[in-house]
PDB file of N, CA and C in Angstrom:
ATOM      1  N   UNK A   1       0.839  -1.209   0.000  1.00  0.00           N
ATOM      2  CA  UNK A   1       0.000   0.000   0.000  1.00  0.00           C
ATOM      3  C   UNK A   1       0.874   1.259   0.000  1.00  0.00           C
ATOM      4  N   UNK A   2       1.738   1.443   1.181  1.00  0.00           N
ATOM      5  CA  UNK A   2       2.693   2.515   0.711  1.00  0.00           C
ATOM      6  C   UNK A   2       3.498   2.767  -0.577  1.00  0.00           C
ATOM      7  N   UNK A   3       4.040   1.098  -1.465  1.00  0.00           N
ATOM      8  CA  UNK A   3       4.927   1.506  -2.325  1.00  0.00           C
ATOM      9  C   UNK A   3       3.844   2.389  -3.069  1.00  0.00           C
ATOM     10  N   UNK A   4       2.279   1.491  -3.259  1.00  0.00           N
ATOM     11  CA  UNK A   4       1.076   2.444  -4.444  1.00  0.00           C
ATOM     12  C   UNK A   4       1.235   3.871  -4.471  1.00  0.00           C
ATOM     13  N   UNK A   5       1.242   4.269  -3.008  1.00  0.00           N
ATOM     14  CA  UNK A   5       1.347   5.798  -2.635  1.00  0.00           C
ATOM     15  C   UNK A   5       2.455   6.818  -3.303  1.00  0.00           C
ATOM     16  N   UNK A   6       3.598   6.112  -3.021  1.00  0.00           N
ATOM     17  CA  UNK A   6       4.604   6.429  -3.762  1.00  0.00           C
ATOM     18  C   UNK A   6       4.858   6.611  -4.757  1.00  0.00           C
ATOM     19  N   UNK A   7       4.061   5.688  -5.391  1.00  0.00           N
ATOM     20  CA  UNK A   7       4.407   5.729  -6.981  1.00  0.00           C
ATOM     21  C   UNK A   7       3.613   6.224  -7.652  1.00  0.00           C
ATOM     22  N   UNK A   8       2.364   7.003  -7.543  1.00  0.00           N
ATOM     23  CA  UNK A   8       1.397   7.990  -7.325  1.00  0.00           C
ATOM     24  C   UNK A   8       1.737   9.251  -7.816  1.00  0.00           C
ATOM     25  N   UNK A   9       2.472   9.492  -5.924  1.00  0.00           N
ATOM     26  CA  UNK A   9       3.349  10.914  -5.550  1.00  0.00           C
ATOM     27  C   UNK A   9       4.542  11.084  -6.655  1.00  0.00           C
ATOM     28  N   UNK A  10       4.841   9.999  -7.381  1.00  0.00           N
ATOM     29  CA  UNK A  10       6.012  10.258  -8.328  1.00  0.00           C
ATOM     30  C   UNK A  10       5.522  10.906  -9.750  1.00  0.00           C
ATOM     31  N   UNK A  11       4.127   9.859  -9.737  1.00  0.00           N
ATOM     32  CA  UNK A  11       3.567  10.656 -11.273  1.00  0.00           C
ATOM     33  C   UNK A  11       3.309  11.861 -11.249  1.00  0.00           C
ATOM     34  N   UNK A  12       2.316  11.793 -10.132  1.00  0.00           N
ATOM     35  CA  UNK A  12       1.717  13.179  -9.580  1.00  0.00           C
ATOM     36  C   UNK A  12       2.752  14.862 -10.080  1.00  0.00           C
ATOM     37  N   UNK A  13       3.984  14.224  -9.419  1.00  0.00           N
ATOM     38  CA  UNK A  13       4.911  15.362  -9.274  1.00  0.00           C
ATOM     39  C   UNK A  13       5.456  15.138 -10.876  1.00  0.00           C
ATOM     40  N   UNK A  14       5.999  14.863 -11.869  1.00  0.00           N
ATOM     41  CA  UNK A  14       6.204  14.423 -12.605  1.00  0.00           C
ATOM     42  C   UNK A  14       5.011  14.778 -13.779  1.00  0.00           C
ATOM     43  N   UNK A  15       3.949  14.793 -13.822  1.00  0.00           N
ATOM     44  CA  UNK A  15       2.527  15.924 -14.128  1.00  0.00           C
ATOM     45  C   UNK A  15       2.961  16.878 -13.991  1.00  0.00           C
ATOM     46  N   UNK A  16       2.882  17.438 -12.874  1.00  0.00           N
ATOM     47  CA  UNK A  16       2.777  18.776 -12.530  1.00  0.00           C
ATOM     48  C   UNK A  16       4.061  19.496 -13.048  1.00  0.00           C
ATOM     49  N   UNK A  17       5.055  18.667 -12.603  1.00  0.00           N
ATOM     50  CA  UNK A  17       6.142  19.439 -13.696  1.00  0.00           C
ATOM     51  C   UNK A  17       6.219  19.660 -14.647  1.00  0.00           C
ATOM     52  N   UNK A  18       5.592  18.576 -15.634  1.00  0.00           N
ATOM     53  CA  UNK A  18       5.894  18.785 -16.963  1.00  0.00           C
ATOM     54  C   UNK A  18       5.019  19.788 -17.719  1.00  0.00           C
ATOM     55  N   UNK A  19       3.777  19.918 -16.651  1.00  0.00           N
ATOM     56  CA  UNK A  19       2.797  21.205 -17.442  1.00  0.00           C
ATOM     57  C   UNK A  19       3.233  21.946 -17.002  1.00  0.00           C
ATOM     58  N   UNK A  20       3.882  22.464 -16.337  1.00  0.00           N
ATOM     59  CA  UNK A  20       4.611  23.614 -15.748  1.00  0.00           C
ATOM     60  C   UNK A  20       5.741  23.932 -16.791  1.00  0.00           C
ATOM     61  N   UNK A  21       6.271  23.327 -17.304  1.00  0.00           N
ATOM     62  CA  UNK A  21       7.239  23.213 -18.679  1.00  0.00           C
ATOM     63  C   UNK A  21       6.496  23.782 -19.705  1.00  0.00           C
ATOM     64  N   UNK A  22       5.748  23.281 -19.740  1.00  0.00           N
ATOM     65  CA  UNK A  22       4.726  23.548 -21.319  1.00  0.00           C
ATOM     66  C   UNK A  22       4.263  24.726 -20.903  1.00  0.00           C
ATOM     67  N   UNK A  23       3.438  25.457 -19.599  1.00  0.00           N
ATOM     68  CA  UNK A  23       3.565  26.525 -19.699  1.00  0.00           C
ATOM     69  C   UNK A  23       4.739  27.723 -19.462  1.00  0.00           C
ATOM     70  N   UNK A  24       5.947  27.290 -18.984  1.00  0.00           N
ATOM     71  CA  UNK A  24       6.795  28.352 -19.020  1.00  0.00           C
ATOM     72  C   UNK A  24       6.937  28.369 -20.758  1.00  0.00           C
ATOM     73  N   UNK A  25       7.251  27.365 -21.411  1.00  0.00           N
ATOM     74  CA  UNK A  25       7.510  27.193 -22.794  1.00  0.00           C
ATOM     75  C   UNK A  25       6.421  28.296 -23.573  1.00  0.00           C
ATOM     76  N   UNK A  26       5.075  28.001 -23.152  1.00  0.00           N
ATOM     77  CA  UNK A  26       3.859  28.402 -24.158  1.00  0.00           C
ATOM     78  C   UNK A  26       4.120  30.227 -23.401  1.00  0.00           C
ATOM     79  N   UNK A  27       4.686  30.272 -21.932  1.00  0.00           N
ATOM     80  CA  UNK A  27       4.439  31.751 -21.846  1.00  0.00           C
ATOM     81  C   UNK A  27       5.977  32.608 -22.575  1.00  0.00           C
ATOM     82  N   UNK A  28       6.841  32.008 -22.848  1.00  0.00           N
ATOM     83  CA  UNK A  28       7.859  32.321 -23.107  1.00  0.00           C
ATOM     84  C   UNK A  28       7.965  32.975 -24.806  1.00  0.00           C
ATOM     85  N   UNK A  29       7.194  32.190 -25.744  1.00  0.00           N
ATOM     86  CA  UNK A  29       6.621  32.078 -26.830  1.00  0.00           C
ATOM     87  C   UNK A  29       5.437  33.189 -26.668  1.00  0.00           C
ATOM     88  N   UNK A  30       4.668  33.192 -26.255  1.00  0.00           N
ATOM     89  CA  UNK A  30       3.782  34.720 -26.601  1.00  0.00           C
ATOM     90  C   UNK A  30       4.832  35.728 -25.890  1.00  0.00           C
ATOM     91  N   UNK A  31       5.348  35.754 -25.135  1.00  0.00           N
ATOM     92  CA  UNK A  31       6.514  36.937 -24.408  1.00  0.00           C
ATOM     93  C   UNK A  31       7.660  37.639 -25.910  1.00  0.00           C
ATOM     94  N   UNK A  32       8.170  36.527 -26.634  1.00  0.00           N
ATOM     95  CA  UNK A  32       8.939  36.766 -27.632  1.00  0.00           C
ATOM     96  C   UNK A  32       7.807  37.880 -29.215  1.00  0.00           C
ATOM     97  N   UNK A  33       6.361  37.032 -29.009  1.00  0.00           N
ATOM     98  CA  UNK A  33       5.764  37.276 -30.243  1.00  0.00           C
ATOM     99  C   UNK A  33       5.415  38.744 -29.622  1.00  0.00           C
ATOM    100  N   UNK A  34       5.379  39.124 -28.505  1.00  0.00           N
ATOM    101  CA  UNK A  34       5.062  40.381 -27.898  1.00  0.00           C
ATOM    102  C   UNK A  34       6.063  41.661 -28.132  1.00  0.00           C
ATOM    103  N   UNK A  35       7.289  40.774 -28.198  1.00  0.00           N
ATOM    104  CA  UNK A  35       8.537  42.008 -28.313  1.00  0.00           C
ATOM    105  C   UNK A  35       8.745  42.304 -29.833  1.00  0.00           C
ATOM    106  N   UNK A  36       8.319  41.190 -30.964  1.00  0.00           N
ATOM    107  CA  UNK A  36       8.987  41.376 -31.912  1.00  0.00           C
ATOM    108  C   UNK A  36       7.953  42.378 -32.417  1.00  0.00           C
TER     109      UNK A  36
END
């Protein structure tokens, strides 16, 4: 039951990072189309 938990908390975090990527990426990209 704990390893389940764990391995959960790994995707979980592992999600959240990676949309966090896609939006620094997607805000970084309108930031550039803003300056040019």
């Amino acid at each position: 039951n704990t390893l389940i938990a764990s391995e959960s908390e790994i995707v979980d975090g592992y999600h959240i990072e990676y949309s966090g990527m896609k939006f620094a990426v997607f805000y970084l990209v309108e930031y550039m189309e803003a300056l040019a």
